[in-house]
Protein backbone atom coordinates (compact mmCIF):
# COMPACT_ATOMS: atom_id res chain seq x y z
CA UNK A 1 -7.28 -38.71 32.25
CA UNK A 2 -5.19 -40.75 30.93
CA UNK A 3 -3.80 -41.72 27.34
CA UNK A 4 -6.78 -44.69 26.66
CA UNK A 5 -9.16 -42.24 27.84
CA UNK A 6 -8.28 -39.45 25.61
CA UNK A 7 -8.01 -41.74 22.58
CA UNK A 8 -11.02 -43.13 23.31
CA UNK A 9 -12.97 -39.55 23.90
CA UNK A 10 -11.26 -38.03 20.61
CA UNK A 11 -11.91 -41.43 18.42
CA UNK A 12 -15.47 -40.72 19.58
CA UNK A 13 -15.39 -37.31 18.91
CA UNK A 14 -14.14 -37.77 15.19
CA UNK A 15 -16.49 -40.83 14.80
CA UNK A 16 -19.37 -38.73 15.61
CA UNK A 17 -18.51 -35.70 13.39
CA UNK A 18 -18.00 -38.05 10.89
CA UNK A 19 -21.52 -38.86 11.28
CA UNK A 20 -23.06 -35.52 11.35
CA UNK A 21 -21.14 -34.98 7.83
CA UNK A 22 -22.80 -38.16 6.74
CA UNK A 23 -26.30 -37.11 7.66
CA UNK A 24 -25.82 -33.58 6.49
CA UNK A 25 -24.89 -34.57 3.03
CA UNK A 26 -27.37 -37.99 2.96
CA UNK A 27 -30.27 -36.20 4.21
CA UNK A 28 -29.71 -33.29 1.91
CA UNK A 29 -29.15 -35.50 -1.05
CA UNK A 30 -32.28 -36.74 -0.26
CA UNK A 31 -33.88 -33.11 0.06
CA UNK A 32 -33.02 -32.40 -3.34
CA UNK A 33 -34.14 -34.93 -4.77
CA UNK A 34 -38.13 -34.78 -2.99
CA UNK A 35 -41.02 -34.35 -5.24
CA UNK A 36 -42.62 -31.88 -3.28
CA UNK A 37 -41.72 -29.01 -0.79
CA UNK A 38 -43.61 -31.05 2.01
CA UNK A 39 -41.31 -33.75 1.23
CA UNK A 40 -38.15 -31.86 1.23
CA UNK A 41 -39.23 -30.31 4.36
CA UNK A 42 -39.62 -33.76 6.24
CA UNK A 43 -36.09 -34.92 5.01
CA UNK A 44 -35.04 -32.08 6.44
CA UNK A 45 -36.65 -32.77 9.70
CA UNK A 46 -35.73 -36.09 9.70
CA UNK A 47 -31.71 -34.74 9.95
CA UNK A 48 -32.38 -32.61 12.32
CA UNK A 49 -33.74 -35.85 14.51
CA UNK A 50 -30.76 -38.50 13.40
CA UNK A 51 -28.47 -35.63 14.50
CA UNK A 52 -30.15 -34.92 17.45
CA UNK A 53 -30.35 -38.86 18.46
CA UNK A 54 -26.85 -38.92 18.01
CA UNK A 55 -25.74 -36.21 19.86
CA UNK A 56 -27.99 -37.69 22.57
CA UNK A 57 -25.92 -40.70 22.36
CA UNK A 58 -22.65 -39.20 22.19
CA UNK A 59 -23.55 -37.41 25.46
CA UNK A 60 -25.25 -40.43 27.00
CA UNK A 61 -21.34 -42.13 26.29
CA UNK A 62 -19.48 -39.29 27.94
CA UNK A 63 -21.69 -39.48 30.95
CA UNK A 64 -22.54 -43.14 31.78
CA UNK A 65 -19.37 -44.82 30.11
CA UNK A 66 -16.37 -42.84 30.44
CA UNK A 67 -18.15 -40.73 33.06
CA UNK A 68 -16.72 -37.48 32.40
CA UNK A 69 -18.26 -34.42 34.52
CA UNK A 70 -20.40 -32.01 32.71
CA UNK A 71 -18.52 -29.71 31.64
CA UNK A 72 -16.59 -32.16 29.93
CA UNK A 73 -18.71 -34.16 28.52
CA UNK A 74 -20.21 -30.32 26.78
CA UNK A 75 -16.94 -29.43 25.28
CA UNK A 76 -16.39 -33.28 23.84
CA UNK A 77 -20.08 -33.19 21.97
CA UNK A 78 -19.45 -30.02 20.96
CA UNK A 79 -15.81 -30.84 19.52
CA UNK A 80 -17.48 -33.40 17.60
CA UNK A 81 -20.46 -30.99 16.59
CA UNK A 82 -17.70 -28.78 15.17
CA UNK A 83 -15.53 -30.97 13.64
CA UNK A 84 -18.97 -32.39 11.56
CA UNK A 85 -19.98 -28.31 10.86
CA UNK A 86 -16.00 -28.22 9.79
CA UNK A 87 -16.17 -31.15 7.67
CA UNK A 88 -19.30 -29.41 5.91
CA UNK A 89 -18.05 -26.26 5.35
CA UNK A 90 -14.97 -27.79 3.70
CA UNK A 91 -17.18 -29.39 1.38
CA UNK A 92 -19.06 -26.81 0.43
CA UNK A 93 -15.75 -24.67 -0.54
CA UNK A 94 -14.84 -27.62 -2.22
CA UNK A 95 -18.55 -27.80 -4.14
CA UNK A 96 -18.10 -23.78 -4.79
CA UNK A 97 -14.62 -24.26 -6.58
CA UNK A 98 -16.07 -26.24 -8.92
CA UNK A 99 -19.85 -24.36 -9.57
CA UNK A 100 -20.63 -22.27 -12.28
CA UNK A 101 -19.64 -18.65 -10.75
CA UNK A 102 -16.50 -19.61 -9.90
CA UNK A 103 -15.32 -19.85 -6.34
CA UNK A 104 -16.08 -17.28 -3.95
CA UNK A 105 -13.51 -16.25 -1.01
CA UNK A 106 -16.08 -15.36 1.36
CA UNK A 107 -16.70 -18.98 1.85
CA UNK A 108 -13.33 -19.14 3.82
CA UNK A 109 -15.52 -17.81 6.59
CA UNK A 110 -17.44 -20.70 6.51
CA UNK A 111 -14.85 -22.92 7.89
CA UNK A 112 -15.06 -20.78 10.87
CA UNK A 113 -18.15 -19.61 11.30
CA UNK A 114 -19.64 -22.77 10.74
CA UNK A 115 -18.20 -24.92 13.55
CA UNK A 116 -18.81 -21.84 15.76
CA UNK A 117 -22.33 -21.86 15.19
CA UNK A 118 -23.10 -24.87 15.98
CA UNK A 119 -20.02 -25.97 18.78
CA UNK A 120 -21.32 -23.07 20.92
CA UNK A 121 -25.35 -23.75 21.48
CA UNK A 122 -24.32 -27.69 21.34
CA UNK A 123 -21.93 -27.07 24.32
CA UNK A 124 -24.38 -24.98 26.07
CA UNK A 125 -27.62 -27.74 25.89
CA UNK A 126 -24.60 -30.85 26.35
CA UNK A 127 -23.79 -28.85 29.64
CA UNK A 128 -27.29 -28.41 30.82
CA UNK A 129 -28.25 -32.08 30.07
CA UNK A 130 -25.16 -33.12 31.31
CA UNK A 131 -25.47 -31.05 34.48
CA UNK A 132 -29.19 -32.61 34.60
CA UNK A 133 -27.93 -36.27 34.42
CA UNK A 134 -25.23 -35.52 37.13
CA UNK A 135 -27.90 -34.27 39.57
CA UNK A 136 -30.13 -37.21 38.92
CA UNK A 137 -27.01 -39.67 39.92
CA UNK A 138 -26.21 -37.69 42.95
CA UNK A 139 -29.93 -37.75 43.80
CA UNK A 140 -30.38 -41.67 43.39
């Protein structure tokens, strides 16, 4: 790999943890604003799809344009799934510091825990589907 290939891999990365962020906060926003429970609950749903079509994308780009092998192209969507949990939990320490109860230090784990959470099962359904799209290309 060489240096164009890791810029372009880690600009991606960023760019689509950047996103996540985005969607997290937009879609919540949204949430908590809904008139009913049904409501909230379909905003909600409606993250969980924008994130998933991204991170269908993102691996789609790893695979078919820079055409990185699976395992690769799993830890890259999951670097960028973990730098968008990352970018979340910051913001909610950020959001505590400034609520009504004061801040609580227990939400330093969250800018572990949180990209762990979700980097882990991301890398582990990237691989598969990654793994998937390699044995279709060999197979073709």
């Amino acid at each position: 790999m060489d240096a164009s290939d890791r810029k372009r891999w880690l600009r991606a990365a960023v760019l689509l943890g950047v996103v996540y962020f985005v969607i997290a906060i937009a879609f919540g926003e949204f949430a908590s604003r809904a008139a009913s429970n049904s409501m909230r609950e379909t905003w909600n749903r409606l993250a969980f799809l924008a994130s998933g079509i991204a991170f269908a994308v993102h691996i789609g780009y790893e695979h078919f344009r820079l055409g990185n092998s699976a395992r690769i192209t799993a830890l890259h969507t999951s670097i960028a799934v973990a730098i968008g949990a990352f970018a979340l939990a910051l913001s909610a320490n950020i959001h505590d510091l400034w609520s009504a109860s004061g801040y609580r230090p227990r939400m330093l784990i969250a800018l572990v825990a949180w990209p762990l959470l979700t980097a882990v099962p991301a890398f582990i359904v990237a691989l598969v589907v990654a793994a998937g799209l390699n044995l279709r290309r060999r197979s073709n």
